[in-house]
N, C-alpha and C. Protein backbone atom coordinates (compact mmCIF):
# COMPACT_ATOMS: atom_id res chain seq x y z
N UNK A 1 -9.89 -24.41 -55.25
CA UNK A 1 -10.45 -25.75 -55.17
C UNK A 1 -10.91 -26.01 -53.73
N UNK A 2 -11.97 -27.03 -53.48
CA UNK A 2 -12.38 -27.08 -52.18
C UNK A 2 -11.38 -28.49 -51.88
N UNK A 3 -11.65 -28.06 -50.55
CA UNK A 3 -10.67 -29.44 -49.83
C UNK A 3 -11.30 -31.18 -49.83
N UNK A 4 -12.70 -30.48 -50.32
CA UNK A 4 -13.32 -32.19 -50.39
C UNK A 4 -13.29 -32.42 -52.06
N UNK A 5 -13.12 -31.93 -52.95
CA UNK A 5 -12.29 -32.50 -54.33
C UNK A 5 -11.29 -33.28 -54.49
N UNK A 6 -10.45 -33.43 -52.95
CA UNK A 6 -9.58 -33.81 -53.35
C UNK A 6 -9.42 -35.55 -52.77
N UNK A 7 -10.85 -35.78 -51.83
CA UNK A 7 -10.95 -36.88 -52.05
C UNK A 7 -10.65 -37.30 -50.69
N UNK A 8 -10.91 -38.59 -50.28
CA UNK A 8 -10.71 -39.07 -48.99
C UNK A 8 -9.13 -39.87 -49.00
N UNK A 9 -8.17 -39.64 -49.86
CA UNK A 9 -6.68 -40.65 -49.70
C UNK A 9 -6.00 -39.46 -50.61
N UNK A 10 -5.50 -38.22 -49.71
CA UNK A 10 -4.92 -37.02 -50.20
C UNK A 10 -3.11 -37.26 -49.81
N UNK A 11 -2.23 -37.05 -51.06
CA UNK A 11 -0.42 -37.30 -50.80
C UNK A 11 -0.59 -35.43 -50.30
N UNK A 12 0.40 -35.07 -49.38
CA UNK A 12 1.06 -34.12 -49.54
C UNK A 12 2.58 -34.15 -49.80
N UNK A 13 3.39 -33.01 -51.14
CA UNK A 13 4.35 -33.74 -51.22
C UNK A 13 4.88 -31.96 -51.02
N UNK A 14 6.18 -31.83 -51.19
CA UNK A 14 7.10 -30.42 -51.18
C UNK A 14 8.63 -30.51 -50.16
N UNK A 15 8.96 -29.68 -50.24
CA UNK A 15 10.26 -29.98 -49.42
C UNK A 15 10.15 -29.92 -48.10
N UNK A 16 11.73 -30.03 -47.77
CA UNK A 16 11.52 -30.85 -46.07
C UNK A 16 11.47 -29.46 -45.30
N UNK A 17 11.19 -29.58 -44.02
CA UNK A 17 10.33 -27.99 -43.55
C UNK A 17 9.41 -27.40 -44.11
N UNK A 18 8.63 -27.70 -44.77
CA UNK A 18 7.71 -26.67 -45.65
C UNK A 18 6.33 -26.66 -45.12
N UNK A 19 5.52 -27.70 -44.24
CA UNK A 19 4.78 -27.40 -43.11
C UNK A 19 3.95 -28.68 -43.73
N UNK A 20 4.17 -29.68 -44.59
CA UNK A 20 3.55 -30.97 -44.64
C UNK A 20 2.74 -31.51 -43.66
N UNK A 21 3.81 -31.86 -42.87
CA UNK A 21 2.99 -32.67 -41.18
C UNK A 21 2.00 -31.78 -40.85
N UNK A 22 2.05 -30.76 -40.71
CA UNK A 22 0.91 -29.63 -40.10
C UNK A 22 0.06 -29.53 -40.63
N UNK A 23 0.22 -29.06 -42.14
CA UNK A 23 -0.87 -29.53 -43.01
C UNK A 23 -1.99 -30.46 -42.92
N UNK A 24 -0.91 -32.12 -42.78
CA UNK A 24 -1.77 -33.33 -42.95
C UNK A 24 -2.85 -33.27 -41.74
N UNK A 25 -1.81 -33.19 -40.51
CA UNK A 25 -2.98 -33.07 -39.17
C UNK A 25 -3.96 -31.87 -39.20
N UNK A 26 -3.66 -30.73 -39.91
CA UNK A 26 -4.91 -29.79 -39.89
C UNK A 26 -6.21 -30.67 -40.73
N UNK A 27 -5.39 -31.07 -41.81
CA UNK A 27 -6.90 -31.95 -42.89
C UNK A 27 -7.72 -32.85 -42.08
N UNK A 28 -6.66 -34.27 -41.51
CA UNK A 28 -6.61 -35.07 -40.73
C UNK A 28 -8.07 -34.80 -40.10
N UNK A 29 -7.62 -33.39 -39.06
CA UNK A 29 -8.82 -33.28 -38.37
C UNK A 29 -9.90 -32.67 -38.46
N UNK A 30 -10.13 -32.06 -39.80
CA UNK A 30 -10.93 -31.29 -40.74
C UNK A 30 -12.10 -32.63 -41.43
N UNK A 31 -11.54 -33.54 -41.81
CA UNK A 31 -11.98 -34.12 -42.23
C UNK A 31 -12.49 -35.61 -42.16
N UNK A 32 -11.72 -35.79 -40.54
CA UNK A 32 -11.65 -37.17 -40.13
C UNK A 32 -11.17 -38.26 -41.24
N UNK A 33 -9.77 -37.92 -41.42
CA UNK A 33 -8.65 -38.54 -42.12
C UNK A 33 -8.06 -39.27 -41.18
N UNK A 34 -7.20 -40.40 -41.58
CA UNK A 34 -6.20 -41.15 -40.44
C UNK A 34 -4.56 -40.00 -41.24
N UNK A 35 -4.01 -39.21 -40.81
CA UNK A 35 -3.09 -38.51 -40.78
C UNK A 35 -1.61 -39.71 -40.60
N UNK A 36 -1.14 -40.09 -42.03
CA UNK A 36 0.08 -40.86 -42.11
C UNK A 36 1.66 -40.20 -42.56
N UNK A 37 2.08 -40.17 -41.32
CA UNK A 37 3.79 -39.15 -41.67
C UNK A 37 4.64 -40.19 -42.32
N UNK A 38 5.28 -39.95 -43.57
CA UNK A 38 5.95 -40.97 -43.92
C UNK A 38 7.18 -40.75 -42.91
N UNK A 39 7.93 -39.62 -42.73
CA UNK A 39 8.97 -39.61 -41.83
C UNK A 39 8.93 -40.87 -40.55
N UNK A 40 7.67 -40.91 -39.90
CA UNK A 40 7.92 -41.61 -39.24
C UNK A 40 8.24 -42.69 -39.07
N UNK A 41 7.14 -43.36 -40.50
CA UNK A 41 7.42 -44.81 -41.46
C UNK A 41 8.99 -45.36 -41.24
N UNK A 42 9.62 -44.48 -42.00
CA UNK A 42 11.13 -44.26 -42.52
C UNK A 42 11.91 -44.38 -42.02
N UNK A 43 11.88 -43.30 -40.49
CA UNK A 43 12.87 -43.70 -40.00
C UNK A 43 12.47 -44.23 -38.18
N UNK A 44 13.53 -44.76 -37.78
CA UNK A 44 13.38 -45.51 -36.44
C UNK A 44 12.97 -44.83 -35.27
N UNK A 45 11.44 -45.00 -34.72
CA UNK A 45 11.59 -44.05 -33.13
C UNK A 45 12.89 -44.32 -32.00
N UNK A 46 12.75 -43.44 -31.33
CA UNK A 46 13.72 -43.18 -30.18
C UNK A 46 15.08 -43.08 -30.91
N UNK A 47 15.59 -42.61 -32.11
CA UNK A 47 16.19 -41.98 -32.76
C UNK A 47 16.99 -40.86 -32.81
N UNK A 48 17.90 -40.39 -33.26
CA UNK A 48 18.61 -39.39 -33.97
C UNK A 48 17.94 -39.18 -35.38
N UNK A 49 16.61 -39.72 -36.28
CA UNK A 49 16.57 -39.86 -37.19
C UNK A 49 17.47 -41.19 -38.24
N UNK A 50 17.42 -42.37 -37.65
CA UNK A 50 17.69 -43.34 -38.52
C UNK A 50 16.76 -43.76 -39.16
N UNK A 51 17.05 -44.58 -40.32
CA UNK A 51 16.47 -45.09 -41.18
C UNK A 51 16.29 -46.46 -41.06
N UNK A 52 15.25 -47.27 -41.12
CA UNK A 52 14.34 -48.15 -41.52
C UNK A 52 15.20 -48.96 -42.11
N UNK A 53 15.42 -50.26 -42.43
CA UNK A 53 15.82 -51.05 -43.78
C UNK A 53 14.61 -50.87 -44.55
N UNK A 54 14.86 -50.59 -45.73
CA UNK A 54 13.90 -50.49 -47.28
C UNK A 54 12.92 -51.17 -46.89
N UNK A 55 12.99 -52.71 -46.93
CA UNK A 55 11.57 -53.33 -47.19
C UNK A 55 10.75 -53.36 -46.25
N UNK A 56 11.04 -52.91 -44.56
CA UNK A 56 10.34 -52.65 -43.69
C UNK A 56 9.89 -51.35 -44.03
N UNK A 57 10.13 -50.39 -44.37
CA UNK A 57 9.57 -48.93 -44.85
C UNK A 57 8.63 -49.52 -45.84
N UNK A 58 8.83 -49.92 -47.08
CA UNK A 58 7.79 -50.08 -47.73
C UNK A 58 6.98 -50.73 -47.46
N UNK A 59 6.91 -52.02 -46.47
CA UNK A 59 5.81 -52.82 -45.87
C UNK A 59 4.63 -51.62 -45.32
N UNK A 60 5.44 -50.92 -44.49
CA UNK A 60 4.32 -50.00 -43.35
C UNK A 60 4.04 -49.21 -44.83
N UNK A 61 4.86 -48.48 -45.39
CA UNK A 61 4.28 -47.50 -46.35
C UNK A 61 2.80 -47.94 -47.20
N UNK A 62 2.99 -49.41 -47.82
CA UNK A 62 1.87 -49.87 -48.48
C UNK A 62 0.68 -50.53 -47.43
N UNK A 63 0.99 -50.95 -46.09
CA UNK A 63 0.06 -51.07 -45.05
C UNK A 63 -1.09 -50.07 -45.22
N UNK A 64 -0.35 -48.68 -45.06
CA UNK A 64 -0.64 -47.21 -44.99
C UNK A 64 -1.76 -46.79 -46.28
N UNK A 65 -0.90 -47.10 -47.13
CA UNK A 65 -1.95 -46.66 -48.41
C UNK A 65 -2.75 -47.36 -48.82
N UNK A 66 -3.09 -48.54 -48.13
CA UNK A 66 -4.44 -49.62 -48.12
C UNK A 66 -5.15 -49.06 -47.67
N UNK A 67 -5.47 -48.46 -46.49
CA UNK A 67 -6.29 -47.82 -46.04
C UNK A 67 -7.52 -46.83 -47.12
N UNK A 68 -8.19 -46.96 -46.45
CA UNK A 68 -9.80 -45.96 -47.14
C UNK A 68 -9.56 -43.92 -47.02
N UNK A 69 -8.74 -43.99 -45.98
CA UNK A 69 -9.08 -42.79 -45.64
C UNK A 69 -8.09 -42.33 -44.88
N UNK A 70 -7.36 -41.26 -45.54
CA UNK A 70 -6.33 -41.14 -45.13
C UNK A 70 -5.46 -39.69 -45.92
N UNK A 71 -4.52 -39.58 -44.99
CA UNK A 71 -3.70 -38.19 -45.47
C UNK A 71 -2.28 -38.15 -45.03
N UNK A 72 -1.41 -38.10 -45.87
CA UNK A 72 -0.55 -38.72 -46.13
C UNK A 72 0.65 -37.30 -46.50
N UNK A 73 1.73 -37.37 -45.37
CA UNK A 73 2.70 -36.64 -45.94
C UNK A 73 3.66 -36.86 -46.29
N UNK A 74 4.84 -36.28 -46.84
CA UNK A 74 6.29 -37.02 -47.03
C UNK A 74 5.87 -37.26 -48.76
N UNK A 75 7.56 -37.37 -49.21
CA UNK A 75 8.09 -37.73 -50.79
C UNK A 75 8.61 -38.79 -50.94
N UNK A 76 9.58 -39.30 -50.49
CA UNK A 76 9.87 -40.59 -50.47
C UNK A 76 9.82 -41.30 -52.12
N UNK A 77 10.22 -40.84 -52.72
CA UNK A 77 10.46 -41.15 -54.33
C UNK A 77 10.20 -42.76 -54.80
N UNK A 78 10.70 -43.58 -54.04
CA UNK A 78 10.67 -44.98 -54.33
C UNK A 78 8.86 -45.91 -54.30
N UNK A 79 8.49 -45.00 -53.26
CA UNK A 79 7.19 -45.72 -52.88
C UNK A 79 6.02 -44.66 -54.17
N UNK A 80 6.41 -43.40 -54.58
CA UNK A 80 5.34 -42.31 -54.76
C UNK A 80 5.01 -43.08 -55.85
N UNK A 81 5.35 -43.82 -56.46
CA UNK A 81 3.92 -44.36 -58.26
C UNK A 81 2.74 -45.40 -57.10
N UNK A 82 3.33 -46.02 -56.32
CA UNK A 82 2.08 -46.85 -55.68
C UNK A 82 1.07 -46.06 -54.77
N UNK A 83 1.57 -45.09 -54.48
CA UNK A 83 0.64 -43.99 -53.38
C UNK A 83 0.07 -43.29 -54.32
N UNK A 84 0.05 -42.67 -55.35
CA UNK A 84 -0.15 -41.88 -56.29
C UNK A 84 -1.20 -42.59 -57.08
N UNK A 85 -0.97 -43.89 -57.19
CA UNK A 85 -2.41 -44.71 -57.54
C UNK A 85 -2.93 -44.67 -56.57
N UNK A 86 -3.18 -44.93 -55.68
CA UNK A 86 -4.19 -44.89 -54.49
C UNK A 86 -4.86 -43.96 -54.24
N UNK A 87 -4.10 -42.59 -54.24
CA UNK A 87 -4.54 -41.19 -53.69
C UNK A 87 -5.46 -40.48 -54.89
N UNK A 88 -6.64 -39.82 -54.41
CA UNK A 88 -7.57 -38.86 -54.71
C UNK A 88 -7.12 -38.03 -54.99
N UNK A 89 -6.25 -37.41 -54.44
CA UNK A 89 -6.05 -36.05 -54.47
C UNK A 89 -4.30 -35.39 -54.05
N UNK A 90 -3.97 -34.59 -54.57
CA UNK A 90 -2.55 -34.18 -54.27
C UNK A 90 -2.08 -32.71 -54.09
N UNK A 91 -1.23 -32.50 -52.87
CA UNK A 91 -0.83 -30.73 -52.64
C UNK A 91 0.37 -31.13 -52.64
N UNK A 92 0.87 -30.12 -53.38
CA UNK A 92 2.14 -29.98 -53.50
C UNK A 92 2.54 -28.38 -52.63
N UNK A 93 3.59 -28.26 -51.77
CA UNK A 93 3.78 -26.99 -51.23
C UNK A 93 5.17 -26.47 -51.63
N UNK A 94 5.68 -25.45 -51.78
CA UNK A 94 6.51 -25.12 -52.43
C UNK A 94 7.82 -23.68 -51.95
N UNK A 95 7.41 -24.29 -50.39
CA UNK A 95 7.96 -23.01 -50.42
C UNK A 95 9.97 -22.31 -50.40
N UNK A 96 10.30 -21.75 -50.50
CA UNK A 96 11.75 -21.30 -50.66
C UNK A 96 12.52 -21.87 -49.78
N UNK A 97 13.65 -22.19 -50.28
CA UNK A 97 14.74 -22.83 -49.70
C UNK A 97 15.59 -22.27 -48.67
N UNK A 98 15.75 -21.08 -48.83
CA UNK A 98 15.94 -20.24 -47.46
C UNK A 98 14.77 -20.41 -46.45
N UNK A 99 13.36 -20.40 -46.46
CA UNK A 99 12.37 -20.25 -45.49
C UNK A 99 12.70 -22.13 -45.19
N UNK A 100 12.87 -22.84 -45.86
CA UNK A 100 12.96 -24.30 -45.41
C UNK A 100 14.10 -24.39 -44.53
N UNK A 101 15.35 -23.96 -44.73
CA UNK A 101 16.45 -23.89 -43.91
C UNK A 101 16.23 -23.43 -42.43
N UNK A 102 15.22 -22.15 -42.47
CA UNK A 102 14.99 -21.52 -41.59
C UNK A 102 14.25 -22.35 -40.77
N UNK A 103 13.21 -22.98 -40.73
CA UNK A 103 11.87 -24.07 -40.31
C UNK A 103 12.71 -24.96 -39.87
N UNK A 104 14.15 -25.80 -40.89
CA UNK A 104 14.69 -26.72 -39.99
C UNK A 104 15.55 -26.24 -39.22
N UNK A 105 16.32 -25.18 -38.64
CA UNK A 105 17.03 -24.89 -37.84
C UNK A 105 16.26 -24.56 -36.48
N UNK A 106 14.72 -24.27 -37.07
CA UNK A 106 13.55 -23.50 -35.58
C UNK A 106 13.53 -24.84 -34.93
N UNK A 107 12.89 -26.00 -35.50
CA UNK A 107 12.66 -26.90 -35.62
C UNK A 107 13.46 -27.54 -34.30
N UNK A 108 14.68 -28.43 -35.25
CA UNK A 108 15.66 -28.48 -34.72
C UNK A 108 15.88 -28.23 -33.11
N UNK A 109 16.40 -27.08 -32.65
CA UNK A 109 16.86 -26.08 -31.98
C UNK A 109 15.00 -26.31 -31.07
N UNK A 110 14.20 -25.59 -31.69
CA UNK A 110 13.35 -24.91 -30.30
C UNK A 110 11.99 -26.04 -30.36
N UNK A 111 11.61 -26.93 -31.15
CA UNK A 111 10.83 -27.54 -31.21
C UNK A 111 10.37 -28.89 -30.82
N UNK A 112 10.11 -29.43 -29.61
CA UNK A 112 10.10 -30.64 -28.96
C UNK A 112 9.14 -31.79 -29.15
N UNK A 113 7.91 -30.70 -29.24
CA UNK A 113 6.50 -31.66 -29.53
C UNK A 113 5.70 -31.04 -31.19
N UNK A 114 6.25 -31.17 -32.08
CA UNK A 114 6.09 -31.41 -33.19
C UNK A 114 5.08 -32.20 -33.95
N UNK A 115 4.75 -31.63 -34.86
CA UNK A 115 3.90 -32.84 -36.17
C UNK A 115 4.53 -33.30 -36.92
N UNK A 116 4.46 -34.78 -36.66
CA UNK A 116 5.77 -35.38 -37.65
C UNK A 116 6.68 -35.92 -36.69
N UNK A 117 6.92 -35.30 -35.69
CA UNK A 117 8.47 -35.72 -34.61
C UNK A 117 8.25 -37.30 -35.02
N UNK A 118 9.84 -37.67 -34.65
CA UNK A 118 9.76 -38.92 -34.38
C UNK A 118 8.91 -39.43 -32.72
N UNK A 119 8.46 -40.44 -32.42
CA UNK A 119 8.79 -40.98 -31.21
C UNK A 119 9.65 -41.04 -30.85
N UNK A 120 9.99 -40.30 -29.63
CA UNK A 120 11.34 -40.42 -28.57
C UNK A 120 12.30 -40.22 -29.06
N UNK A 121 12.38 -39.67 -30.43
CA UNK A 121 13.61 -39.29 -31.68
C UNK A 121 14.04 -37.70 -30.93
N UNK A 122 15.58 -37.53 -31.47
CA UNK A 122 15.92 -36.72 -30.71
C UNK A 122 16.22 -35.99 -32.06
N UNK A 123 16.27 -34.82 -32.07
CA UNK A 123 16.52 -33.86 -33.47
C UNK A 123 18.07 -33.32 -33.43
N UNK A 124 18.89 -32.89 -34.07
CA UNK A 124 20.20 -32.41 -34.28
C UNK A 124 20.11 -31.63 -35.38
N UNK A 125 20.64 -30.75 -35.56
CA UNK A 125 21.15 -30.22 -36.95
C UNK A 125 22.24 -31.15 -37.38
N UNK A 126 22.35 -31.37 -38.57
CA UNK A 126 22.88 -31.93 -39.49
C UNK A 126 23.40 -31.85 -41.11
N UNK A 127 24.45 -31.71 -41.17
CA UNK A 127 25.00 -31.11 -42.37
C UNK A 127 24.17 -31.69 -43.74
N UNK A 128 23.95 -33.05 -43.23
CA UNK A 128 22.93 -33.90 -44.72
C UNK A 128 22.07 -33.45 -44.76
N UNK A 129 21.48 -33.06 -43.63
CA UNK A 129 20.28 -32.57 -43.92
C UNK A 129 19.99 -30.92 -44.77
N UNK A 130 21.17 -29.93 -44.19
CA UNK A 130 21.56 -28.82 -44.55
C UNK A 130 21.23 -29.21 -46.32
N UNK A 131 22.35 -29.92 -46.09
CA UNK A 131 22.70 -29.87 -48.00
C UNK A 131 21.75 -30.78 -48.78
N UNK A 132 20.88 -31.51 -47.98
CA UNK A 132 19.51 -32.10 -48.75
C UNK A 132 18.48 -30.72 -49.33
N UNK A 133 18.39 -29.95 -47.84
CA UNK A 133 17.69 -28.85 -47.68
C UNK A 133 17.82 -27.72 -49.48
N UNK A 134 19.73 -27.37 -49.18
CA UNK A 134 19.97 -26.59 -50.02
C UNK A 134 20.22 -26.82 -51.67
N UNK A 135 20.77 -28.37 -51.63
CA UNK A 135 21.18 -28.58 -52.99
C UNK A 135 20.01 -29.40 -53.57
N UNK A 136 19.83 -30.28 -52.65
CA UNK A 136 18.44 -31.72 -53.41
C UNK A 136 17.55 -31.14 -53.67
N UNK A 137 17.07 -30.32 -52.82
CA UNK A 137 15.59 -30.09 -53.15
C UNK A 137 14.89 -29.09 -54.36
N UNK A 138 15.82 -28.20 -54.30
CA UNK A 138 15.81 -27.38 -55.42
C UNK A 138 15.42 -28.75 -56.66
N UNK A 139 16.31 -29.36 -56.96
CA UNK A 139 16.08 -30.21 -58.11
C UNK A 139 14.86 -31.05 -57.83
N UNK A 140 14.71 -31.29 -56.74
CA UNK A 140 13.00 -32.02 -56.70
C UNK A 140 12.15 -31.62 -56.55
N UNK A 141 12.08 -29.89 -56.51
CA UNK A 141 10.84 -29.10 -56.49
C UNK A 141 10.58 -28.96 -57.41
N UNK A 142 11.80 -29.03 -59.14
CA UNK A 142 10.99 -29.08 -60.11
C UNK A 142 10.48 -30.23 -60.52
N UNK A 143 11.03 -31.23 -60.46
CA UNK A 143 10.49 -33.07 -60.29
C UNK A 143 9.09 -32.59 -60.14
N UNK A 144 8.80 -32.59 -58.65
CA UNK A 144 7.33 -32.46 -58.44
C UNK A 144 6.76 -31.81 -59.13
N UNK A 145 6.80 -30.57 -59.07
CA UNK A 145 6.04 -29.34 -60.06
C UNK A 145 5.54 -30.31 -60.97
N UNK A 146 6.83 -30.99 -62.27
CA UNK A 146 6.33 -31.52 -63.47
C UNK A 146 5.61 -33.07 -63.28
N UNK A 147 5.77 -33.59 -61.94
CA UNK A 147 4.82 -34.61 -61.66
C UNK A 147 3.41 -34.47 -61.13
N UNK A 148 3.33 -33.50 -61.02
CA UNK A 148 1.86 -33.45 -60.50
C UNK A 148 1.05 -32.66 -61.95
N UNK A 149 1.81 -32.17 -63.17
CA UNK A 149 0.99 -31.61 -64.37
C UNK A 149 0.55 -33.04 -64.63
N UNK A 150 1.14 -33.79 -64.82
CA UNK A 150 0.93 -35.50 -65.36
C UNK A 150 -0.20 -36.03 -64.87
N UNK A 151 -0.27 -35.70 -63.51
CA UNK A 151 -1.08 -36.25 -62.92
C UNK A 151 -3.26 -36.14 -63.39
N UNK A 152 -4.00 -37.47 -63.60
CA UNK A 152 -5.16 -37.52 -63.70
C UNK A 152 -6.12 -37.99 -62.39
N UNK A 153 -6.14 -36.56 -61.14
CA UNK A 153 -5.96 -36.15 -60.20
C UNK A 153 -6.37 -34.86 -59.71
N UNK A 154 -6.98 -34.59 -59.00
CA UNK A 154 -7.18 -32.98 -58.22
C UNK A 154 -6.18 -32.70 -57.73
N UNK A 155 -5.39 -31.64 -57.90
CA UNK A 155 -4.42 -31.09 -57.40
C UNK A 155 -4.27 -29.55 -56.81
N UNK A 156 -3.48 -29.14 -55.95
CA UNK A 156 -3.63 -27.98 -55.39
C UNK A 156 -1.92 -28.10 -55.52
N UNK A 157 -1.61 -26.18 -55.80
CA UNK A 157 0.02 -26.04 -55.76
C UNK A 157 -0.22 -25.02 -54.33
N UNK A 158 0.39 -24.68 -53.86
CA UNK A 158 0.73 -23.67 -52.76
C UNK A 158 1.91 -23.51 -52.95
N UNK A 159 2.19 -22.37 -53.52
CA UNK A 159 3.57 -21.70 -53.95
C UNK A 159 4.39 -21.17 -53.09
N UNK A 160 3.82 -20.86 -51.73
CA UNK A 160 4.25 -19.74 -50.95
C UNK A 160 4.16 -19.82 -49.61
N UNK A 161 4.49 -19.45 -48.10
CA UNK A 161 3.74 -19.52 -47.08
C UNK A 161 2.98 -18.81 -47.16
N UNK A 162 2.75 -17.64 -47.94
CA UNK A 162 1.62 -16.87 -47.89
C UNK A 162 0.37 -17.62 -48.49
N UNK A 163 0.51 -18.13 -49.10
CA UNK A 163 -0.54 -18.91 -50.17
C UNK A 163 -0.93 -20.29 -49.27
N UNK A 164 0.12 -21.02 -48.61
CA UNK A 164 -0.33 -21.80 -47.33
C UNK A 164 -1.15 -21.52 -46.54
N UNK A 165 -1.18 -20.33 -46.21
CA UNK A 165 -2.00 -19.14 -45.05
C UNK A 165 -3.47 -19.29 -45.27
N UNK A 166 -3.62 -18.59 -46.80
CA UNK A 166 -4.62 -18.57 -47.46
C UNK A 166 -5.40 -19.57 -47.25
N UNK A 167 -4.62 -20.80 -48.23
CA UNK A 167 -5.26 -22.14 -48.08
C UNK A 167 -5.90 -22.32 -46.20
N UNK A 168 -4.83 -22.31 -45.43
CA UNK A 168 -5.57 -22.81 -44.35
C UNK A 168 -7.30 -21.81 -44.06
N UNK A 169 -7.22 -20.60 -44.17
CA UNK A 169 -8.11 -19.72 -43.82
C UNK A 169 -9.41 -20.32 -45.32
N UNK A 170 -8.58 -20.29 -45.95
CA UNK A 170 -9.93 -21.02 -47.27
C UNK A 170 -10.74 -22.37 -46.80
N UNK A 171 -9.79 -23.31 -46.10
CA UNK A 171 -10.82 -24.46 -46.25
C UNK A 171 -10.66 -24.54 -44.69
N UNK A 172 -10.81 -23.53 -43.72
CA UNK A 172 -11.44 -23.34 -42.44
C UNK A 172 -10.43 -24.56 -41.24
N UNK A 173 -9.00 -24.33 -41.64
CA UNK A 173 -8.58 -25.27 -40.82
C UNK A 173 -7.75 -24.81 -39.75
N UNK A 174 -7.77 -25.41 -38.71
CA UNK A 174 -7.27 -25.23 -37.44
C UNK A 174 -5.32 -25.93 -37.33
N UNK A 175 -4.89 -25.12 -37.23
CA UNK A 175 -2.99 -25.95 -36.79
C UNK A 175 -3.06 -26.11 -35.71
């Protein structure tokens, strides 16, 4: 599929580490998208990674998906039926739960200026996050999988980092 099928208000959804943020800003600037991290939405800059109270997250979240033009990463379950109307187009990425573990420990550990970072947020490893990584997601990678067949929508799966690769070299994008 080409990358302009999928429309000018594209969700990327898949598990946490799986290269979303990078993604969005490669499109972002492929396509002159406004590039929206829900992470950041969510949780509080100058941070450890806290969280937002709810209805301030969803305020900015639906701010966000008013917009014309735009690319959009993060799952965030509560907000996805109102973004999902909005959005053109949807990638889902998929890659293994060991390679996700791996991405958040690089991350974590060696990575300062990031896509996605919080503002002035400071990163830690973290056991919730570990066991979001290892136990949650598994069960919401098939969630997604079977939410995006539903979907009346252009969609792209990327199964793999290899197949990520691809994709980037297919629709000519720069990380």
């Amino acid at each position: 599929m080409k990358l302009a099928s999928l429309g000018p208000r594209i969700c990327i959804v898949g598990p946490s580490n799986s290269g979303k943020s990078t993604l969005a800003e490669a499109i972002a600037r492929k396509c002159a998208l406004e590039p929206v991290h829900l992470d950041q939405l969510y949780h509080l800059p100058h941070t450890d990674w806290e969280p937002r109270p709810a209805d301030e997250f969803t305020a900015l979240h639906d701010a966000a998906i008013a917009g014309e033009r735009w690319v959009m990463d993060g799952n965030y379950s509560s907000c996805m039926p109102q973004r999902l109307r909005r959005a053109t187009g949807v990638i889902l990425l998929d890659i293994s739960t060991p390679l996700s573990l791996l991405r958040y420990l690089r991350r974590t550990w060696f990575e300062r200026d990031r896509r996605g970072a919080l503002e002035g947020g400071r990163d830690s490893v973290k056991w919730a996050m570990i066991h979001h990584i290892a136990v949650v997601t598994p069960r919401n990678r098939r969630r997604y999988v079977e939410m995006i067949k539903g979907l009346d929508l252009p969609t792209v799966t990327l199964p793999s980092a290899a197949a990520i690769r691809r994709c980037y070299r297919r629709w000519e994008l720069a990380r």
